[in-house]
C-alpha atoms as a PDB file:
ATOM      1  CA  UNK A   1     -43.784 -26.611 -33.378  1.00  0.00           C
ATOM      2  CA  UNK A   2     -46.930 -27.648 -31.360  1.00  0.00           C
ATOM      3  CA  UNK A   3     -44.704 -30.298 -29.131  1.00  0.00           C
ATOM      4  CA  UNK A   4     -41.918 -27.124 -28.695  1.00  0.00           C
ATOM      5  CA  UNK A   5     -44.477 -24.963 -27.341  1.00  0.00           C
ATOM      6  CA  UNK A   6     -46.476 -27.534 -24.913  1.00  0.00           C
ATOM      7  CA  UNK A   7     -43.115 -28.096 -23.976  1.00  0.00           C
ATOM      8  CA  UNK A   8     -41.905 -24.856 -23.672  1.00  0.00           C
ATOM      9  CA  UNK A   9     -45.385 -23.723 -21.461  1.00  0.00           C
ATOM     10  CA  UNK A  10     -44.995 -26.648 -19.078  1.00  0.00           C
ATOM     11  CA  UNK A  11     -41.526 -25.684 -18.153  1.00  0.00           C
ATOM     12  CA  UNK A  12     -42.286 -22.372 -17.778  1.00  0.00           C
ATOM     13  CA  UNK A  13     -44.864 -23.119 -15.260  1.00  0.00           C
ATOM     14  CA  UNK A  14     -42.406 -25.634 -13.347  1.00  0.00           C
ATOM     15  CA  UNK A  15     -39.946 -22.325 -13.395  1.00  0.00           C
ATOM     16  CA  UNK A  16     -42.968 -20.420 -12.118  1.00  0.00           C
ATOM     17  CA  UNK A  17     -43.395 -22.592  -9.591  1.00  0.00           C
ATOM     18  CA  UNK A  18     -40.010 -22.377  -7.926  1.00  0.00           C
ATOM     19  CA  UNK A  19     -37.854 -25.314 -10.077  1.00  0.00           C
ATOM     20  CA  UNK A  20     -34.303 -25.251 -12.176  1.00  0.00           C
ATOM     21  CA  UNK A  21     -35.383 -26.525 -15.916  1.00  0.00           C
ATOM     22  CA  UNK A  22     -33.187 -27.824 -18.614  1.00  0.00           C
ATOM     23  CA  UNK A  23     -34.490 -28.426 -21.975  1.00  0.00           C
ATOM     24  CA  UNK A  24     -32.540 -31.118 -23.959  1.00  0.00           C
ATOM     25  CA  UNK A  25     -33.750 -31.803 -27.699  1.00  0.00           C
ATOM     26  CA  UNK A  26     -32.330 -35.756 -28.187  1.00  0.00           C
ATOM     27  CA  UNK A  27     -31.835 -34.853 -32.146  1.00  0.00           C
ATOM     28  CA  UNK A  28     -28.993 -32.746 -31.355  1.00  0.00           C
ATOM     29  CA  UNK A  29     -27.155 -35.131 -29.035  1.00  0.00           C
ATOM     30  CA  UNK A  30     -24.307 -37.504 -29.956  1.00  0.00           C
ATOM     31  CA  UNK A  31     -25.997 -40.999 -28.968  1.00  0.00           C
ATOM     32  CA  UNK A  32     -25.253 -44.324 -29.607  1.00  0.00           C
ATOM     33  CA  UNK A  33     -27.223 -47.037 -29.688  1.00  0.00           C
ATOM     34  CA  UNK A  34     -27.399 -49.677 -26.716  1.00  0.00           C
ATOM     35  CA  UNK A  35     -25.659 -53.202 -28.043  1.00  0.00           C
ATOM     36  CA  UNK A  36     -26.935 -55.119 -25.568  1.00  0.00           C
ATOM     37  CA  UNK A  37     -23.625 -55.483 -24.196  1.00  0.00           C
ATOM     38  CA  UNK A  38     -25.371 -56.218 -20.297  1.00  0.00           C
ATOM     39  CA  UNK A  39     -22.611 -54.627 -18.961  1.00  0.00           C
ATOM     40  CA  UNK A  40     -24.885 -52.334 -16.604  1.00  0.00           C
ATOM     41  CA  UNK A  41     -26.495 -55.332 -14.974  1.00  0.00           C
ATOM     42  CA  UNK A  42     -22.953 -56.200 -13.663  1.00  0.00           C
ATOM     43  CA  UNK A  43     -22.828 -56.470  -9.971  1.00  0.00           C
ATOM     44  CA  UNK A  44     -19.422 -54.557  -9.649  1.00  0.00           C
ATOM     45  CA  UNK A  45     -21.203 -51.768 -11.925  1.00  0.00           C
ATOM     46  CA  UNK A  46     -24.228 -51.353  -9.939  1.00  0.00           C
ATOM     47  CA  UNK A  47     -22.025 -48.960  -7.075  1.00  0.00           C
ATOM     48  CA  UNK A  48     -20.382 -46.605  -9.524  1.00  0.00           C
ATOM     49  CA  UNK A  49     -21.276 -43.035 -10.003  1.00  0.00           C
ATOM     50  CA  UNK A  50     -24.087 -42.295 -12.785  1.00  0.00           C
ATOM     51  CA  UNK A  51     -21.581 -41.062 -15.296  1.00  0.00           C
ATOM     52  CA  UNK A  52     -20.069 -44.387 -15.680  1.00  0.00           C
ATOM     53  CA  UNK A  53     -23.343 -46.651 -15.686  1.00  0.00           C
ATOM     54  CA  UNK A  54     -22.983 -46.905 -19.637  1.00  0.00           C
ATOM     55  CA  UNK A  55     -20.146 -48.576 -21.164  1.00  0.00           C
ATOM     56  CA  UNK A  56     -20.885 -46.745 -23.906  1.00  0.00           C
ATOM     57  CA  UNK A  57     -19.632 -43.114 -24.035  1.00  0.00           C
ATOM     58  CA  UNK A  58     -21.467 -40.415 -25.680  1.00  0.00           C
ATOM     59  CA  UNK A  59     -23.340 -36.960 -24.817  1.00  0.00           C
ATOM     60  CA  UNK A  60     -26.156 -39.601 -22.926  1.00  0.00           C
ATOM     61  CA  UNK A  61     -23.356 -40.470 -20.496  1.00  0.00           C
ATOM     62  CA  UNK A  62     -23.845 -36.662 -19.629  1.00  0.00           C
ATOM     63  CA  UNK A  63     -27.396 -36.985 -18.766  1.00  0.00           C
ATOM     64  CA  UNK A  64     -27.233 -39.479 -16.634  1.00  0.00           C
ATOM     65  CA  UNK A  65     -26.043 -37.508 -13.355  1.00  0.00           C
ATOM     66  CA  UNK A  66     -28.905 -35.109 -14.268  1.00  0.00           C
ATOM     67  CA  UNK A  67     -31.103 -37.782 -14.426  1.00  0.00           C
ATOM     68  CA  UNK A  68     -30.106 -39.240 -10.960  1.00  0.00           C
ATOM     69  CA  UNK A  69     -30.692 -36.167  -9.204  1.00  0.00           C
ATOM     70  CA  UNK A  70     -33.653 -34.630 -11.158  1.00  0.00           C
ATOM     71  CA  UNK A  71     -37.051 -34.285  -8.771  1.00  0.00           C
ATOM     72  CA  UNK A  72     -39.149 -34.335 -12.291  1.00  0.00           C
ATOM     73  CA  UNK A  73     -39.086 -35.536 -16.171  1.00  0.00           C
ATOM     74  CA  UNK A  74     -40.902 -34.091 -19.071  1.00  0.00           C
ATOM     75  CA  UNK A  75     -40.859 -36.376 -21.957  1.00  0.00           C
ATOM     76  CA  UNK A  76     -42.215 -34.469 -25.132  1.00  0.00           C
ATOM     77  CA  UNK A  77     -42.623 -36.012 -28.654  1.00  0.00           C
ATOM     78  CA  UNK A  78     -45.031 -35.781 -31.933  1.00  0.00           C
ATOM     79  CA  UNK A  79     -45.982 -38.920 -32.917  1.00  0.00           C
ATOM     80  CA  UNK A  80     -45.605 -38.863 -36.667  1.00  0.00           C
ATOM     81  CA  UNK A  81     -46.136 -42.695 -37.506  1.00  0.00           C
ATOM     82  CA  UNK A  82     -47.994 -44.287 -35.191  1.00  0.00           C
ATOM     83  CA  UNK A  83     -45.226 -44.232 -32.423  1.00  0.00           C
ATOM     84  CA  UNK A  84     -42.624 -41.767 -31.012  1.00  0.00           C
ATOM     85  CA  UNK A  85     -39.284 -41.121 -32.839  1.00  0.00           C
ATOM     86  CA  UNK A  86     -36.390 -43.319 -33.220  1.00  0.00           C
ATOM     87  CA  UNK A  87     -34.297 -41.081 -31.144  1.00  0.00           C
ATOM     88  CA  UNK A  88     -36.788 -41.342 -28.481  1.00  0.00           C
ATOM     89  CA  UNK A  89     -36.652 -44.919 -28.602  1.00  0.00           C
ATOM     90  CA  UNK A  90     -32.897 -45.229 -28.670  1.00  0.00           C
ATOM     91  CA  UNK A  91     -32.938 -42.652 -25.662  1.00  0.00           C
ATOM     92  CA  UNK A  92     -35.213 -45.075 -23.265  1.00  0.00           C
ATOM     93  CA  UNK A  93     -33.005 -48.012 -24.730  1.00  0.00           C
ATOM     94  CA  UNK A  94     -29.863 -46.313 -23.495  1.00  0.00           C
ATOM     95  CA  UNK A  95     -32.265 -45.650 -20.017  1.00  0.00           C
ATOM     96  CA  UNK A  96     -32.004 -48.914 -19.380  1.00  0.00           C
ATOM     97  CA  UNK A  97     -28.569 -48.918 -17.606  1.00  0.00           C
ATOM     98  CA  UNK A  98     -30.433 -46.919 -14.771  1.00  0.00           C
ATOM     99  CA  UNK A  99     -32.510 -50.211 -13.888  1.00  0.00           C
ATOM    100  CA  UNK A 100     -29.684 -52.895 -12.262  1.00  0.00           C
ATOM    101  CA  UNK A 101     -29.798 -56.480 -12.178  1.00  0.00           C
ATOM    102  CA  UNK A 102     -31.583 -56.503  -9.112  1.00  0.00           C
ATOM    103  CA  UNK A 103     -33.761 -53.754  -9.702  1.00  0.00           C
ATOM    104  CA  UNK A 104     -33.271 -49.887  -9.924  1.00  0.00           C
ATOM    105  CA  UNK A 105     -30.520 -47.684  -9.028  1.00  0.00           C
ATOM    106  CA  UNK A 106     -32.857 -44.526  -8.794  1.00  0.00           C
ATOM    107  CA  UNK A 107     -34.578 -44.032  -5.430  1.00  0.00           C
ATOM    108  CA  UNK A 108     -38.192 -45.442  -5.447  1.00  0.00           C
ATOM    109  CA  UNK A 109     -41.049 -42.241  -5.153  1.00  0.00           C
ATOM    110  CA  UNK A 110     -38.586 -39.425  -5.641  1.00  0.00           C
ATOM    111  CA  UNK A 111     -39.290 -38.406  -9.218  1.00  0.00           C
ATOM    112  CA  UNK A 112     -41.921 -37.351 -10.899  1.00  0.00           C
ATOM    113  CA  UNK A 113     -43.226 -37.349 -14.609  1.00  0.00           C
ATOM    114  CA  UNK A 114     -44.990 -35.755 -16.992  1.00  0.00           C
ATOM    115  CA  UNK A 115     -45.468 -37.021 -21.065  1.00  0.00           C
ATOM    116  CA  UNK A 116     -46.727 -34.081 -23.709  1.00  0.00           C
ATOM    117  CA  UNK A 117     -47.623 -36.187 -27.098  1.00  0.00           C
ATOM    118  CA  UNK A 118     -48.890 -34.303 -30.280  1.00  0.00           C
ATOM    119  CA  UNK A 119     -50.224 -35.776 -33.473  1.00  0.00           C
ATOM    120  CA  UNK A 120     -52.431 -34.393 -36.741  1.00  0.00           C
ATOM    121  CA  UNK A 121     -54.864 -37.095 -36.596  1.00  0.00           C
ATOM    122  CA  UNK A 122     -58.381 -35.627 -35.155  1.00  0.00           C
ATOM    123  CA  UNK A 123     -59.286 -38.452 -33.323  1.00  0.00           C
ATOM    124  CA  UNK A 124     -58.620 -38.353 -29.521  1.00  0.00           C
ATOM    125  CA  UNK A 125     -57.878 -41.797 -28.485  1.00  0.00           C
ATOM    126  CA  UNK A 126     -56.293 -42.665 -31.286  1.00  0.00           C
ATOM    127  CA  UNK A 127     -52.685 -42.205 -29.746  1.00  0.00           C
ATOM    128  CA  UNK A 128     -53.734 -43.681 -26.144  1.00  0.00           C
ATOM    129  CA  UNK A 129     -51.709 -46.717 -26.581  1.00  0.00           C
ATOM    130  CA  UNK A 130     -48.443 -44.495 -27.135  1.00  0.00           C
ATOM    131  CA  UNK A 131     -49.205 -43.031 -23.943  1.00  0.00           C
ATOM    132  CA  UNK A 132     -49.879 -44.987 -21.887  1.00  0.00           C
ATOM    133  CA  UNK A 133     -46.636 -47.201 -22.918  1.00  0.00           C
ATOM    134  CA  UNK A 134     -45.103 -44.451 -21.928  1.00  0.00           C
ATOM    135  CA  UNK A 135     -46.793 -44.146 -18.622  1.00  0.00           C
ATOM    136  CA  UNK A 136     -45.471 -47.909 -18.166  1.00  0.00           C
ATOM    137  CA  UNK A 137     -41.915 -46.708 -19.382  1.00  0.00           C
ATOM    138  CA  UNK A 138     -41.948 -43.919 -16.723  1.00  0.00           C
ATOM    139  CA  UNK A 139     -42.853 -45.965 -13.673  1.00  0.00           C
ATOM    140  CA  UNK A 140     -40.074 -48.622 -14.888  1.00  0.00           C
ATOM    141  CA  UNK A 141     -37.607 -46.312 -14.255  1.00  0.00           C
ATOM    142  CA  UNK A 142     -39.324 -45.361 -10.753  1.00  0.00           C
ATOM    143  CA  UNK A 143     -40.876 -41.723 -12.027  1.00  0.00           C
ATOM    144  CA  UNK A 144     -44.001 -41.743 -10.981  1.00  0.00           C
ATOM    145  CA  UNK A 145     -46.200 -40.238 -14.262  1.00  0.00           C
ATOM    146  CA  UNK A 146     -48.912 -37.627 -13.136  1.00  0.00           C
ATOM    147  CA  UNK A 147     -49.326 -35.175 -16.174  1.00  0.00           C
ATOM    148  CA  UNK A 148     -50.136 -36.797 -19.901  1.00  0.00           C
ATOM    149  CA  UNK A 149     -51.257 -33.894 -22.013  1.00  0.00           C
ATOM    150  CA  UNK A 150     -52.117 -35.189 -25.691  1.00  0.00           C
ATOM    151  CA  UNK A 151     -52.763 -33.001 -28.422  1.00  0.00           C
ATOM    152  CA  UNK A 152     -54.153 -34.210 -31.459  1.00  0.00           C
ATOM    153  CA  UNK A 153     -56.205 -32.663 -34.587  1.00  0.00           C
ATOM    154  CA  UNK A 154     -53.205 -30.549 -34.852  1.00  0.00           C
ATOM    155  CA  UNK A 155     -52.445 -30.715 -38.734  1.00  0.00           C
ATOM    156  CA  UNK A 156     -51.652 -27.590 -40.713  1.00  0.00           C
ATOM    157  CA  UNK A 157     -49.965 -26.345 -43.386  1.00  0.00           C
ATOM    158  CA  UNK A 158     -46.575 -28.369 -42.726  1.00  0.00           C
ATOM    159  CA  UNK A 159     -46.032 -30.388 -40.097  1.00  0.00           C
ATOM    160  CA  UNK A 160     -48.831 -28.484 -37.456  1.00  0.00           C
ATOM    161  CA  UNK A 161     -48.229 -24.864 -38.718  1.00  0.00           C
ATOM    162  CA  UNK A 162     -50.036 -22.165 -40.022  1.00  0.00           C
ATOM    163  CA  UNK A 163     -50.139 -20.229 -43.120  1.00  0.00           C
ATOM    164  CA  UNK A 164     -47.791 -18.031 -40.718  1.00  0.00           C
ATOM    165  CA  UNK A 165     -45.574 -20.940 -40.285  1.00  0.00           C
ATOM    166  CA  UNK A 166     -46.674 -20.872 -36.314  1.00  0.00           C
ATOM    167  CA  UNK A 167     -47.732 -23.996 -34.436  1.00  0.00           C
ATOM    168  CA  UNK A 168     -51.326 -24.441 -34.557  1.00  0.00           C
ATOM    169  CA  UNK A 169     -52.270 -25.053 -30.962  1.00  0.00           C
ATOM    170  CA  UNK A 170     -51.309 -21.620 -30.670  1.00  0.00           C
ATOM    171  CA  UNK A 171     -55.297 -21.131 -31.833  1.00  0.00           C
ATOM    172  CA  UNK A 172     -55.869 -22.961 -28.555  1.00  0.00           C
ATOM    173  CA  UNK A 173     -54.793 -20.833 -25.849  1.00  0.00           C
ATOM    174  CA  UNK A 174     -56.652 -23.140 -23.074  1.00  0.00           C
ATOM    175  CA  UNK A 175     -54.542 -26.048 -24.374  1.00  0.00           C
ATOM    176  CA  UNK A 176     -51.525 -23.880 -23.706  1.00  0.00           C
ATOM    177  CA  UNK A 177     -52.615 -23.069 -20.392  1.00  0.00           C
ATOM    178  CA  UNK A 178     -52.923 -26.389 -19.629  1.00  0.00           C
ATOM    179  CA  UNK A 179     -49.634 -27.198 -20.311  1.00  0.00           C
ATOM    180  CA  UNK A 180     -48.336 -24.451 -18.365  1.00  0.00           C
ATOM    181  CA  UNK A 181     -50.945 -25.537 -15.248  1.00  0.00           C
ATOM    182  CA  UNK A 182     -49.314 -29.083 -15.438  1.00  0.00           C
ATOM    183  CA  UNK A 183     -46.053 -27.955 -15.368  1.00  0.00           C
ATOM    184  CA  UNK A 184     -46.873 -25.877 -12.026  1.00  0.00           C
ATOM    185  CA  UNK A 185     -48.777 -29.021 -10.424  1.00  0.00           C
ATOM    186  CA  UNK A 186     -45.595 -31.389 -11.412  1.00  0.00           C
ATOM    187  CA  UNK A 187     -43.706 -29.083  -8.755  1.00  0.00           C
ATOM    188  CA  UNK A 188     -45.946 -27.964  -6.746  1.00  0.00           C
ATOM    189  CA  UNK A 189     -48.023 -31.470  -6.266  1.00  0.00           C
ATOM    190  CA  UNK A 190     -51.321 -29.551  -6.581  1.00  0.00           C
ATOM    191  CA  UNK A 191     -53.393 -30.260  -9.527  1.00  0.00           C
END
């Protein structure tokens, strides 16, 4: 609900802005989890075409071109216990085939990256730790981060909602807006 509709705002307001979006939810996807295998960190694998950086083959292997050529990343989660998902965690697991031996296969500086996180728990700092992990996780894979929006106090009926069954930071329509204002800036470069 309230991590759909951040979401949802921010990539409006990269569309607004002049930029092709894709939305991919990770708990629909076929994905495997990374053995370990250190296959990617192979010398004669570090020249092949994004598509094949995985040994393993699943709907990930997909996003990888997408990934190479993206300008920008979104990464929106709710942290429900303390942490993001498991599916988030087996996604930046499976990321790690875009890092080589030697360093990374994505051009330094050309991406940028933005990290929406919503929780229930009222206190703001709470979650900082999650964050900024992620900030680290970002700039790993050479994405510079420049937008973290976190929304917390967000608890509700179920799971963030309302007695209408909507997402509660609807009640917050500068929190919205600030999503969407991010999303322009992660295009546009002006905050």
């Amino acid at each position: 609900g309230n991590t759909d509709v951040l979401l949802d705002e921010a990539l409006r307001g990269m569309s607004d802005a002049g930029a092709q979006t894709e939305k991919v939810f990770l708990q629909g996807l076929d994905m495997k989890f990374c053995i370990g295998c250190r296959k990617c960190k192979e010398p004669e694998w570090a020249n092949r075409e994004p598509s094949r950086w995985c040994a393993l083959k699943d709907d990930v292997t997909g996003l990888y071109p997408k990934l190479d050529a993206c300008d920008a990343l979104v990464v929106a989660f709710p942290i429900y216990t303390g942490r993001d998902s498991a599916q988030l965690c087996a996604f930046w697991d499976r990321l790690d085939c875009l890092r080589s031996a030697t360093g990374q296969r994505l051009e330094p500086g050309k991406r940028r990256g933005m990290i929406i996180a919503t929780w229930g728990y009222p206190y703001t700092d709470t979650y900082d730790h999650v964050i900024e992990r992620f900030s680290n996780l970002l700039h790993m894979h050479m994405i510079e981060p420049m937008e973290a929006i976190s929304c917390c106090g967000l608890s509700g009926l179920l799971e963030g909602w309302d007695e209408d069954g909507k997402a509660i930071v609807l009640r917050h329509p500068e929190e919205v807006k600030k999503a969407y204002e991010a999303g322009r800036a992660l295009v546009t470069g002006i905050a």
